[in-house]
C-alpha atoms as a PDB file:
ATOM      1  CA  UNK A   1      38.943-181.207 103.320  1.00  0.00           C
ATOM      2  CA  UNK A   2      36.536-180.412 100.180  1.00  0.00           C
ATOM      3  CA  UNK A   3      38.198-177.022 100.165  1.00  0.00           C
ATOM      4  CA  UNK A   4      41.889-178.148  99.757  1.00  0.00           C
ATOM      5  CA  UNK A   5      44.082-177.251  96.791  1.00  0.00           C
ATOM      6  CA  UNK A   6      44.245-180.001  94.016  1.00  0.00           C
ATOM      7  CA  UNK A   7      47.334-181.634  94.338  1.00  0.00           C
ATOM      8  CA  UNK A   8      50.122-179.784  91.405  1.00  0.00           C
ATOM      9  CA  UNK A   9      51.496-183.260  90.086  1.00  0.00           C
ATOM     10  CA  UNK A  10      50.182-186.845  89.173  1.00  0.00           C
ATOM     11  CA  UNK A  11      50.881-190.161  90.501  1.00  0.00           C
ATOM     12  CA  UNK A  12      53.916-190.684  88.224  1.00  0.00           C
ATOM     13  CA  UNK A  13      55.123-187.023  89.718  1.00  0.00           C
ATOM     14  CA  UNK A  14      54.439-184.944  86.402  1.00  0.00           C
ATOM     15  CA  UNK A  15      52.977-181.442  86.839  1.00  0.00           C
ATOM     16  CA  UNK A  16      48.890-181.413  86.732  1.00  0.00           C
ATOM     17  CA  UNK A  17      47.127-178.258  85.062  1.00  0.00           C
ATOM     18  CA  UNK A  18      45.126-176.447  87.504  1.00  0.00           C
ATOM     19  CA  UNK A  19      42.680-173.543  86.989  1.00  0.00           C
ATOM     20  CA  UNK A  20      40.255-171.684  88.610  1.00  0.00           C
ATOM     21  CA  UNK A  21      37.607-169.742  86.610  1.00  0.00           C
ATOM     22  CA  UNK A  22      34.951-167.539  88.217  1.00  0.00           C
ATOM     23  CA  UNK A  23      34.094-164.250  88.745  1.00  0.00           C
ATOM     24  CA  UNK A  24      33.910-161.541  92.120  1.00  0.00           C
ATOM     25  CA  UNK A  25      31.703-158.276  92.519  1.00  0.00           C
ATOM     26  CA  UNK A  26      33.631-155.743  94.523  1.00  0.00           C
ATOM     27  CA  UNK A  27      33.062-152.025  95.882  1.00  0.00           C
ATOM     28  CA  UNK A  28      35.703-149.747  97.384  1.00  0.00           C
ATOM     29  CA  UNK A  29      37.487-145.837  97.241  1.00  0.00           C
ATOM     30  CA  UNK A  30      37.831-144.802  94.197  1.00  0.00           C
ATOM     31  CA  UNK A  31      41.328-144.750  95.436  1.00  0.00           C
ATOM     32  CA  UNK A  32      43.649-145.187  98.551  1.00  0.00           C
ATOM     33  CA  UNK A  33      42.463-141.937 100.818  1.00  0.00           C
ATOM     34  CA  UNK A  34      39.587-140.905  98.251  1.00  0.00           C
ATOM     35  CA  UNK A  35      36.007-139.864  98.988  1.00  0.00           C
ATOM     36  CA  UNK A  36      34.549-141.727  96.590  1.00  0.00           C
ATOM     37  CA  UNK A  37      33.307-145.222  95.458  1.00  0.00           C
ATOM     38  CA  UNK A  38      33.288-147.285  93.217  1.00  0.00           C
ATOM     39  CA  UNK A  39      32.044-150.944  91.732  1.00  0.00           C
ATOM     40  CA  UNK A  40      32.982-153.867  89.391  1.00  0.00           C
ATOM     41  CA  UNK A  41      32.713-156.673  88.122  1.00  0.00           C
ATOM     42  CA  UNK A  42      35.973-158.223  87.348  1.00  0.00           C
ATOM     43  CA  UNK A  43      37.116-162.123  86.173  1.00  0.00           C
ATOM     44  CA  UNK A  44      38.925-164.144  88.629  1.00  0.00           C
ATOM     45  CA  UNK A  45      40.957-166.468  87.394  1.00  0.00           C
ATOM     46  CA  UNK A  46      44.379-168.815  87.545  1.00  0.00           C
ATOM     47  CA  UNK A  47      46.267-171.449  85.486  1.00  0.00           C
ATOM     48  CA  UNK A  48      48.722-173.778  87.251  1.00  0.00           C
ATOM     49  CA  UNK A  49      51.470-175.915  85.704  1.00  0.00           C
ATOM     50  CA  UNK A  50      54.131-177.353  88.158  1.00  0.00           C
ATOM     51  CA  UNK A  51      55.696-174.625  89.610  1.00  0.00           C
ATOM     52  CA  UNK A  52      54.083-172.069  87.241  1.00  0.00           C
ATOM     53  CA  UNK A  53      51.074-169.765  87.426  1.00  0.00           C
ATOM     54  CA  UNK A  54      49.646-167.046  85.821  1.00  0.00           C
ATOM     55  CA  UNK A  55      46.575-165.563  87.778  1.00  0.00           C
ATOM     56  CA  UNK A  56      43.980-162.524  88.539  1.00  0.00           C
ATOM     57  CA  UNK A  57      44.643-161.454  92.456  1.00  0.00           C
ATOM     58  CA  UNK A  58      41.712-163.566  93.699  1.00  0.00           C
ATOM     59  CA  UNK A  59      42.919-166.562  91.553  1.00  0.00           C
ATOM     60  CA  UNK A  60      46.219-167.860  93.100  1.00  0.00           C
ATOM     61  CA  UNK A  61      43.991-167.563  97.135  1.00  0.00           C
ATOM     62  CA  UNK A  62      41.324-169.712  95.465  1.00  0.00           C
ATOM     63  CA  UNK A  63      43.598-172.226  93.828  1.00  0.00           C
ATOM     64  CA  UNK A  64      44.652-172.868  97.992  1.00  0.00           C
ATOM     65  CA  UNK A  65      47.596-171.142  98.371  1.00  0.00           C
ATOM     66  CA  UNK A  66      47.287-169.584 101.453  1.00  0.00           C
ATOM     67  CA  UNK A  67      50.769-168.573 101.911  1.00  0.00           C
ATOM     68  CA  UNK A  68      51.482-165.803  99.245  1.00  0.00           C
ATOM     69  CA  UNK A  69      50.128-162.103  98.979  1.00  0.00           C
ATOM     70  CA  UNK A  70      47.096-161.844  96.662  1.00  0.00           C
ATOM     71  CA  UNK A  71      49.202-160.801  93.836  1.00  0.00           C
ATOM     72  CA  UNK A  72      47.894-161.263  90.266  1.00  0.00           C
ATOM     73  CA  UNK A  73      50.767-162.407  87.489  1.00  0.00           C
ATOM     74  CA  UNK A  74      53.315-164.774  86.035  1.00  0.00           C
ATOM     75  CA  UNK A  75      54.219-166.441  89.070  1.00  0.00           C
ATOM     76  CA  UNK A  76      57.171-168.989  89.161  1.00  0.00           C
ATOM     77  CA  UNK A  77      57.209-171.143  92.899  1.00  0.00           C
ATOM     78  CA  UNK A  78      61.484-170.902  93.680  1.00  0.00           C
ATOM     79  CA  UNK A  79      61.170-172.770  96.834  1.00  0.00           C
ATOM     80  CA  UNK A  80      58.325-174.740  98.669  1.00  0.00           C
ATOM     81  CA  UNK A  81      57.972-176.751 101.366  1.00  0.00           C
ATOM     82  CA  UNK A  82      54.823-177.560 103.918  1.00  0.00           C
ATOM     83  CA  UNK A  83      55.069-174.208 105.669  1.00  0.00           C
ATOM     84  CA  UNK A  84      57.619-171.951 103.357  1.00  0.00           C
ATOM     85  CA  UNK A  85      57.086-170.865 100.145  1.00  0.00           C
ATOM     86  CA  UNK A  86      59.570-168.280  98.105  1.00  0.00           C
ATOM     87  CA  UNK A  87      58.263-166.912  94.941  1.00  0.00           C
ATOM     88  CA  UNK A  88      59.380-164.391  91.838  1.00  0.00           C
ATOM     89  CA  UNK A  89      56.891-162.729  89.803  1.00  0.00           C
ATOM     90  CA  UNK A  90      56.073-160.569  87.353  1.00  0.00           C
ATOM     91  CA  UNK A  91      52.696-158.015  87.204  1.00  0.00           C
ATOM     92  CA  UNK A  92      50.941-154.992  85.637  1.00  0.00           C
ATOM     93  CA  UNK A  93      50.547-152.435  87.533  1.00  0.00           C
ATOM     94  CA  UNK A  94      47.470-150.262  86.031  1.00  0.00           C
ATOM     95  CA  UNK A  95      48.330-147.348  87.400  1.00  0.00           C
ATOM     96  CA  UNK A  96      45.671-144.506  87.797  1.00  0.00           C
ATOM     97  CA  UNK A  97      43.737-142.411  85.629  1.00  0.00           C
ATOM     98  CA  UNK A  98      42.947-139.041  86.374  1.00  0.00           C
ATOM     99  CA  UNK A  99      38.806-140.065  85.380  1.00  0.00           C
ATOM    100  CA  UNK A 100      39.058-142.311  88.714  1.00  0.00           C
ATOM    101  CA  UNK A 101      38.300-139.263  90.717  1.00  0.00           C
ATOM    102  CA  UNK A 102      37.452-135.239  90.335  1.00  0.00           C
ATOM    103  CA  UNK A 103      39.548-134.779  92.913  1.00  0.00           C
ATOM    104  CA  UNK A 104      42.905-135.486  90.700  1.00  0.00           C
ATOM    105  CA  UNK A 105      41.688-133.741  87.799  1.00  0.00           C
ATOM    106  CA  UNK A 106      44.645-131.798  86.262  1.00  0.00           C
ATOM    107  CA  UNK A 107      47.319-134.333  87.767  1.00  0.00           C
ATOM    108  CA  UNK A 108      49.691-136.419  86.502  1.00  0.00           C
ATOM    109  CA  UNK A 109      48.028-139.833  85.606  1.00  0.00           C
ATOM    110  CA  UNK A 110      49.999-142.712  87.589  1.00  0.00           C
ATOM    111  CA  UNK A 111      51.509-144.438  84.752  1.00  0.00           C
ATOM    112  CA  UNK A 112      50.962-148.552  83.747  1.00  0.00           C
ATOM    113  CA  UNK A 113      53.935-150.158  84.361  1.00  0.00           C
ATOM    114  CA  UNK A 114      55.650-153.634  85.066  1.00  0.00           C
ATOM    115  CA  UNK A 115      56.857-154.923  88.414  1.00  0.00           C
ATOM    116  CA  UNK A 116      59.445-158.068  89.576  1.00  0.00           C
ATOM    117  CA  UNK A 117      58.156-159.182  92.305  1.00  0.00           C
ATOM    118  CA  UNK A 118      59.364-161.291  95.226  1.00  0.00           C
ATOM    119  CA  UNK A 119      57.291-163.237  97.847  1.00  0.00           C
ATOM    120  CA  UNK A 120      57.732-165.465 100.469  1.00  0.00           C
ATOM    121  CA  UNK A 121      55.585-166.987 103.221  1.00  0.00           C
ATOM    122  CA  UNK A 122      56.093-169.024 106.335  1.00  0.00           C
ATOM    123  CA  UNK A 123      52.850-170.912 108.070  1.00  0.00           C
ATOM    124  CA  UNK A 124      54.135-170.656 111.898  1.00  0.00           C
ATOM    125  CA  UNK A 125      51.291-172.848 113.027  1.00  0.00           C
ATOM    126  CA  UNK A 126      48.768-174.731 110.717  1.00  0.00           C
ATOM    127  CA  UNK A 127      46.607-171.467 111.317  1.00  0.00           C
ATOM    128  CA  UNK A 128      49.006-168.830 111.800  1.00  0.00           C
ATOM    129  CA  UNK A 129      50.812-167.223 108.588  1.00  0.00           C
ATOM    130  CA  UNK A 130      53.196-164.651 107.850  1.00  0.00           C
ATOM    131  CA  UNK A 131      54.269-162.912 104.609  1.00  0.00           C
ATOM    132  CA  UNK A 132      56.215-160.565 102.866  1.00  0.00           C
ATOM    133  CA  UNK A 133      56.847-159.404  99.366  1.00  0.00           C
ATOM    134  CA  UNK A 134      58.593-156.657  97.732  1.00  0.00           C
ATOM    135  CA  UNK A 135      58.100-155.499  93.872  1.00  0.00           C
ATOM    136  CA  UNK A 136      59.729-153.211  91.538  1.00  0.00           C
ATOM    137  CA  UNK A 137      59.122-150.714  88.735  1.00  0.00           C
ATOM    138  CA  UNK A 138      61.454-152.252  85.827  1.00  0.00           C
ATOM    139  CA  UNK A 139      60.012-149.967  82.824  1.00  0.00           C
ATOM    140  CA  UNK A 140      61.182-146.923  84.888  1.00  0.00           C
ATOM    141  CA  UNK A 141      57.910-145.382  84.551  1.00  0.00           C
ATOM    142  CA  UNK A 142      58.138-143.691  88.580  1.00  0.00           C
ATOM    143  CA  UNK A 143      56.592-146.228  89.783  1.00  0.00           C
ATOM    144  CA  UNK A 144      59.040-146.991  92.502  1.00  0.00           C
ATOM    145  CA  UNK A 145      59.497-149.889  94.793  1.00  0.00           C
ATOM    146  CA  UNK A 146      57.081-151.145  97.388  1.00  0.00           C
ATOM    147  CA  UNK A 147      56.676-153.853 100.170  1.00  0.00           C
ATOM    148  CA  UNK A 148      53.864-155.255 101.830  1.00  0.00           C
ATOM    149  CA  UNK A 149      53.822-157.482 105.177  1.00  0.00           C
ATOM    150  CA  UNK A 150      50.846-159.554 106.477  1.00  0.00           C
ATOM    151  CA  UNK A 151      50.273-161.829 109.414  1.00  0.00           C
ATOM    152  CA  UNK A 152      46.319-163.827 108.902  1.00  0.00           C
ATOM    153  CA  UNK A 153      44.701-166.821 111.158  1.00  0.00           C
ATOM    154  CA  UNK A 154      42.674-169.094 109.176  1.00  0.00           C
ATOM    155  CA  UNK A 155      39.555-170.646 110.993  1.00  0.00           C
ATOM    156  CA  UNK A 156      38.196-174.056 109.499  1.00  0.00           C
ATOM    157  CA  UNK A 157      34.477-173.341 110.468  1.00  0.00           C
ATOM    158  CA  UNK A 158      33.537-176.689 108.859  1.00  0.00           C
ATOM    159  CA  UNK A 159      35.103-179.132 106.538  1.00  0.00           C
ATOM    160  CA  UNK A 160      33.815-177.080 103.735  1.00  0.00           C
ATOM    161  CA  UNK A 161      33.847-173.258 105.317  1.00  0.00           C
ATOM    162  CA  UNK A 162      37.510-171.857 106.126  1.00  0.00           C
ATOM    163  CA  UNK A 163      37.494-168.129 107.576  1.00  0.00           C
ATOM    164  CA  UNK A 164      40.633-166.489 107.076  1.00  0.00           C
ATOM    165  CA  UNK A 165      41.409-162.999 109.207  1.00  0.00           C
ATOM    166  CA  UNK A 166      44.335-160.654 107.748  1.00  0.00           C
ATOM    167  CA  UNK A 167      46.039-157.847 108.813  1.00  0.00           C
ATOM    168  CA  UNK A 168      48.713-156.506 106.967  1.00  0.00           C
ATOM    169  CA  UNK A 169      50.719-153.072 106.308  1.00  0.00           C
ATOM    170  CA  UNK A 170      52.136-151.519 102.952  1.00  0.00           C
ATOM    171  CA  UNK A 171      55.570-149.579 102.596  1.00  0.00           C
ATOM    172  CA  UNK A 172      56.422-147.449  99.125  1.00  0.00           C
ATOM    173  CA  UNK A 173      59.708-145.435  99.144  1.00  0.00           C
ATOM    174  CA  UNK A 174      59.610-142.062  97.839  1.00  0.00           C
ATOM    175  CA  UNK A 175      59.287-142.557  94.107  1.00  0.00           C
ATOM    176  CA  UNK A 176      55.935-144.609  94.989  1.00  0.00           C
ATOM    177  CA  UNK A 177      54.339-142.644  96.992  1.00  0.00           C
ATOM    178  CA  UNK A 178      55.317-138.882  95.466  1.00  0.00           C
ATOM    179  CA  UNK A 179      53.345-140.891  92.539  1.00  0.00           C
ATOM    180  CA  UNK A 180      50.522-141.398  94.152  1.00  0.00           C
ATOM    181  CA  UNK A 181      49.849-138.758  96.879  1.00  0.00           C
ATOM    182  CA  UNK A 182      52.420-136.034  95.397  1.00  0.00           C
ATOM    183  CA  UNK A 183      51.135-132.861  94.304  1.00  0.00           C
ATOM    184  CA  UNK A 184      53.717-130.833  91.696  1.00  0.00           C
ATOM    185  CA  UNK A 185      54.244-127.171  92.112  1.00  0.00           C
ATOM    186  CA  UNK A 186      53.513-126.489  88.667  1.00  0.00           C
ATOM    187  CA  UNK A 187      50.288-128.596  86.693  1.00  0.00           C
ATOM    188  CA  UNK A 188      48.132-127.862  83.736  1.00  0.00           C
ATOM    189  CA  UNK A 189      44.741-128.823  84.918  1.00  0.00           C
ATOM    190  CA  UNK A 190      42.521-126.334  86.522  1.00  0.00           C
ATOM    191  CA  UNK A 191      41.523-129.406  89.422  1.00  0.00           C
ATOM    192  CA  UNK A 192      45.534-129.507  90.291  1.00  0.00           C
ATOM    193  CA  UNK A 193      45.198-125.449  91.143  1.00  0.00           C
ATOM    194  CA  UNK A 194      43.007-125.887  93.793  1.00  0.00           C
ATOM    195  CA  UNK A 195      45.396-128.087  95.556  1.00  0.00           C
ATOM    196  CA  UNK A 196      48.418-126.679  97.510  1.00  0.00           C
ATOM    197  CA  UNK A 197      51.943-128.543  96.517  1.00  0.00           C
ATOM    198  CA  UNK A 198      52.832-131.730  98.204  1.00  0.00           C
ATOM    199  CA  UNK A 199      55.909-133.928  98.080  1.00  0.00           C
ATOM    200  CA  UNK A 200      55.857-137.127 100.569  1.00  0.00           C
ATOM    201  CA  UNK A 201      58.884-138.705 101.868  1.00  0.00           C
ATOM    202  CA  UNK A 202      59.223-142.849 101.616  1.00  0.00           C
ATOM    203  CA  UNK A 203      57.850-145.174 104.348  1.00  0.00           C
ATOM    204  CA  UNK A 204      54.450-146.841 105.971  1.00  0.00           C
ATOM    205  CA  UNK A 205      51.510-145.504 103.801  1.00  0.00           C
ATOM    206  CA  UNK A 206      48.765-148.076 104.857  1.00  0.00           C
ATOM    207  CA  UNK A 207      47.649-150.326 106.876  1.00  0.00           C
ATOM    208  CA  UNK A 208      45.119-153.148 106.813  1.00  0.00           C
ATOM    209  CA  UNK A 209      42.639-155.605 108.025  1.00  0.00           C
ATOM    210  CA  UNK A 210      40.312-157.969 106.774  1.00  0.00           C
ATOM    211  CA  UNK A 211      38.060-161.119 106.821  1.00  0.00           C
ATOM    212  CA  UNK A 212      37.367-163.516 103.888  1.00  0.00           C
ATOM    213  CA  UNK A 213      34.856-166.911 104.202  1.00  0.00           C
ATOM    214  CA  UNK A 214      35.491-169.489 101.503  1.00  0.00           C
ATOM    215  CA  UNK A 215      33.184-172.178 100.829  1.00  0.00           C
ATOM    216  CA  UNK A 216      33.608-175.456  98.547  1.00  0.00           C
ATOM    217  CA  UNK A 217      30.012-176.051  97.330  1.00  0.00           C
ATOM    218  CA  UNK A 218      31.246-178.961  95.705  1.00  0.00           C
ATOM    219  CA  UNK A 219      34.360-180.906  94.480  1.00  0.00           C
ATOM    220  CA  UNK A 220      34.830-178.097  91.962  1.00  0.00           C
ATOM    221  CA  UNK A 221      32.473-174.811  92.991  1.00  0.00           C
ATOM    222  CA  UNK A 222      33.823-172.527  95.148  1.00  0.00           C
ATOM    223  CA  UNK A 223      32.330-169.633  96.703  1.00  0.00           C
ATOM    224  CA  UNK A 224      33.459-166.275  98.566  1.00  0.00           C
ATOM    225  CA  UNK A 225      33.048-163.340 100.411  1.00  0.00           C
ATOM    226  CA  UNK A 226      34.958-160.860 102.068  1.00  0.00           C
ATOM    227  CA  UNK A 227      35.253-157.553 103.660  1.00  0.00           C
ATOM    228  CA  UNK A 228      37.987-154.995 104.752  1.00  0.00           C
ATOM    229  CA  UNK A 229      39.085-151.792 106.390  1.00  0.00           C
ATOM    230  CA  UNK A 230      42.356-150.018 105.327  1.00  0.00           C
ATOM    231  CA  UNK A 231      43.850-146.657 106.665  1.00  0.00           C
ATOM    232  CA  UNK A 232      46.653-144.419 105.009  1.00  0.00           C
ATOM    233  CA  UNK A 233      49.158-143.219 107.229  1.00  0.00           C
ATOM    234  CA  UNK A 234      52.097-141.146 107.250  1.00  0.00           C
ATOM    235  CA  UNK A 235      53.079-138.725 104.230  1.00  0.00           C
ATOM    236  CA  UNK A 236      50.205-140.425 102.417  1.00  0.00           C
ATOM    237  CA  UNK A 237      47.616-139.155 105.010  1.00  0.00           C
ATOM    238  CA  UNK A 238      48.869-135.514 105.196  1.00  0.00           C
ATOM    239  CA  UNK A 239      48.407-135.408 101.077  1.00  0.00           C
ATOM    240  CA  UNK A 240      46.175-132.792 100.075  1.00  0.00           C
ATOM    241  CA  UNK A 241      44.652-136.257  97.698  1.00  0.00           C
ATOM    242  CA  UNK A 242      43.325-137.466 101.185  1.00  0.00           C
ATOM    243  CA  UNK A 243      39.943-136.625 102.173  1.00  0.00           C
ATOM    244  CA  UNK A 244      39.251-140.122 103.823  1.00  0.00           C
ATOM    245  CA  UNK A 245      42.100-141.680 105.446  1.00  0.00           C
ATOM    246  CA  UNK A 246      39.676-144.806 106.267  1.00  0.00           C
ATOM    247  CA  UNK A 247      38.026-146.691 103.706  1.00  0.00           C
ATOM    248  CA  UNK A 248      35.814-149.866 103.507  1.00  0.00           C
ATOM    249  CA  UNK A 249      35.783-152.986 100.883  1.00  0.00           C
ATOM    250  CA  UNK A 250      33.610-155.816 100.051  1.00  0.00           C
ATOM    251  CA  UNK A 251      33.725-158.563  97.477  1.00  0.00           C
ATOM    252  CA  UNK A 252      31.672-161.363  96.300  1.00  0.00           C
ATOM    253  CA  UNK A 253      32.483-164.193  94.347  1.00  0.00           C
ATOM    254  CA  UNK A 254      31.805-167.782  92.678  1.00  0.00           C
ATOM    255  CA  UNK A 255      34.593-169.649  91.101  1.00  0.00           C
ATOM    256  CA  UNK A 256      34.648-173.495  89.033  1.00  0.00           C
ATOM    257  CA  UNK A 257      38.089-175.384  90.074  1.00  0.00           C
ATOM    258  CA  UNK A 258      39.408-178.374  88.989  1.00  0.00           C
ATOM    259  CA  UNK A 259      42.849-179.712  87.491  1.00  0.00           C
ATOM    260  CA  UNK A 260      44.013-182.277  85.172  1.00  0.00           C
END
């Protein structure tokens, strides 16, 4: 099929280079359970060496790998087979900034940090996927731990056009989420007054669904589009930072693949 991945070694069985370079318009909350939206334009990209990869989230999806998370990073493949796949990574994790939204003026900004992750996924049918993967704070910046599950169908609509339907649902224990739906007792900022004091507990904060359409244009031009719906639940939902428990997504994109 034109959209396939390119095959990661040569004849002779030494690793190929593969990369994907493009670039996807999205719009979404400002932030998980905000009231506001907001838009970019962002690079999508991955480089692939063997059982290496270093990637944007789009990137490592576009590249074919339909069994891992959309997790941007230093990726390293520990096992693989035709329908299992166990990865380790590592990621930045950008935090938040209090500019992101007038409603956490006077917070505590969620701090950048680095996370280990791990990953695996298991194809139960040649359309049916399941996956997993849990990451880590490892500068000790509060960022916590957090896993995320996800079960998608993917529906070959042509040779060229693949639709791929997701659901999936996020956990955070309670350094993660006090981060990022906490409210301390005592704050500077006059935005952080108005708010009454909040401390959540660990456990299900979100949940998920989506669709994404892929199409190979050519041997090497790939474009995509997608949409989604996510909901915070729990201790994230009874935050005083949640005004919309529901929000909506959409992305567009057009990427050049190829390998050598």
């Amino acid at each position: 099929m034109a959209e396939e991945a390119p095959p990661s070694v040569h004849a002779d069985g030494s690793p190929k280079l593969n990369y994907v370079l493009g670039a996807v318009v999205s719009n979404g909350p400002d932030y998980a359970g905000g009231d506001g939206r907001s838009s970019h334009l962002s690079p999508s990209w991955a480089l692939e060496y063997g059982r290496f990869r270093l990637s944007t989230s789009r990137g490592s999806t576009l590249m074919g790998h339909g069994l891992e998370q959309r997790e941007s990073g230093a990726t390293a493949i520990l096992a693989e087979s035709d329908r299992f796949s166990l990865s380790a990574s590592l990621r930045l994790d950008n935090g938040r900034k209090n500019s992101d939204s007038p409603r956490l003026a006077g917070l505590p900004e969620v701090r950048s940090t680095v996370r280990a992750r791990v990953s695996a996924g298991y194809a139960i049918t040649p359309r049916w996927s399941v996956g997993a993967g849990l990451s880590q704070d490892i500068l000790g910046r509060d960022g916590g731990a957090q896993l995320n599950t996800s079960v998608s169908y993917t529906l070959p609509v042509t040779q060229q056009t693949r639709m791929v339907f997701g659901a999936g649902a996020s956990f955070g224990d309670r350094t993660y989420l006090r981060a990022r739906f906490g409210v301390p007792a005592v704050a500077g900022g006059a935005g952080a007054a108005r708010l009454p004091a909040f401390e959540p507990g660990g456990g299900l904060y979100s949940v998920d669904l989506g669709v994404d359409v892929m199409t190979a244009l050519n041997r090497h031009w790939v474009v995509w589009g997608g949409v989604g719906v996510s909901q915070v639940q729990g201790d994230a939902r009874r935050s005083p930072l949640t005004v919309r428990p529901t929000g909506y997504s959409a992305s567009l994109g057009l990427a050049y693949r190829c390998c050598r």
